[in-house]
Protein backbone atom coordinates (compact mmCIF):
# COMPACT_ATOMS: atom_id res chain seq x y z
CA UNK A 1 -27.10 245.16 -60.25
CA UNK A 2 -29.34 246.87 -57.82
CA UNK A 3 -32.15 247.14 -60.13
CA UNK A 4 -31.83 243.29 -60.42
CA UNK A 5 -32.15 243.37 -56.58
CA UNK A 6 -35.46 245.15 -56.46
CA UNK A 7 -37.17 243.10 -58.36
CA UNK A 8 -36.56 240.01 -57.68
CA UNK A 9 -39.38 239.88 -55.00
CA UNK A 10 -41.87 240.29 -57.75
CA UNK A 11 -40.08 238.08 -60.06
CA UNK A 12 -40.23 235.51 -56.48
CA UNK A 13 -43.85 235.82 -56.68
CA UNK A 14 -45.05 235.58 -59.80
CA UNK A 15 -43.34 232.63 -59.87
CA UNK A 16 -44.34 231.12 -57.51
CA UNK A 17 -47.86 232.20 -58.80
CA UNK A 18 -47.30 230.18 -61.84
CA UNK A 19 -46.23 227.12 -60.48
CA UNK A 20 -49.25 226.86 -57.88
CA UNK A 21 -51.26 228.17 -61.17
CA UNK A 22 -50.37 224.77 -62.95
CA UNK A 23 -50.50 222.62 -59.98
CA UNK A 24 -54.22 223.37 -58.94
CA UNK A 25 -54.77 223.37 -62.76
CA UNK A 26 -52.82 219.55 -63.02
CA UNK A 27 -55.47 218.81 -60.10
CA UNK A 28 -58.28 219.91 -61.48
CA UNK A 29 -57.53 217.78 -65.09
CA UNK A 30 -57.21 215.29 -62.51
CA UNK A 31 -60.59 215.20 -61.10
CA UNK A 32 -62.25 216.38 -64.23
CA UNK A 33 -60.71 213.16 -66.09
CA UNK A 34 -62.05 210.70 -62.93
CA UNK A 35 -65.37 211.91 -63.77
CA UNK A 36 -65.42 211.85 -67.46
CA UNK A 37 -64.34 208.12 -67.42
CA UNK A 38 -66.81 207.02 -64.34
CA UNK A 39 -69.65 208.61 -66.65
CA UNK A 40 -68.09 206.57 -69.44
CA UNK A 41 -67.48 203.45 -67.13
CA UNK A 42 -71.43 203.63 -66.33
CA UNK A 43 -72.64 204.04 -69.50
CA UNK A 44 -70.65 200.80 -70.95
CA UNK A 45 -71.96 198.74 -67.40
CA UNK A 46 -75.52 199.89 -68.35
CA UNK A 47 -75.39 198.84 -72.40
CA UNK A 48 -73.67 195.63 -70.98
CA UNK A 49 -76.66 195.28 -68.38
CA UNK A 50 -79.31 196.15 -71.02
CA UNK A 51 -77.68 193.53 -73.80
CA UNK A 52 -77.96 190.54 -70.84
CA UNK A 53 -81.42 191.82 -70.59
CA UNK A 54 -82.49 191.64 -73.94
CA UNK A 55 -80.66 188.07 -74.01
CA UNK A 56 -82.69 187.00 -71.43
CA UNK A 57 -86.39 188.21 -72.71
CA UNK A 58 -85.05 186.18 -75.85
CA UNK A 59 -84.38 182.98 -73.90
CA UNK A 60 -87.88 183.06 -71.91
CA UNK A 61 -89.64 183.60 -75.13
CA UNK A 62 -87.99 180.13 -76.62
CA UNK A 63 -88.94 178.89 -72.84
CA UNK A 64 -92.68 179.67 -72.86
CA UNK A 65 -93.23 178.64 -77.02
CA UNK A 66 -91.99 175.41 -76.08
């Protein structure tokens, strides 16, 4: 029983270690995941932007043959 005792400080802290281990790792998955999908969410606005653009080169060339 008393060797129980003595360590449960260290059993204490490396708990505690391991929890705060997964939360800052939960946190950085987080942030990591934000950034992944703005890069995605940019690159789909600029194929978007460069598809109207090539629309509209198409509809001033039928403008200007007429």
């Amino acid at each position: 029983m008393d060797n129980i005792k003595e360590f449960l400080p260290t059993i204490f802290a490396i708990l505690i270690f391991v929890i705060i281990w997964f939360v800052i790792r939960k946190i950085l998955s987080s942030i990591s995941d934000k950034i992944n999908n703005s890069e995605v969410y940019k690159e789909d606005t600029l194929r978007v932007l460069e598809e109207i653009r090539d629309e509209l080169k198409q509809l001033n060339k039928k403008d200007t043959s007429k």
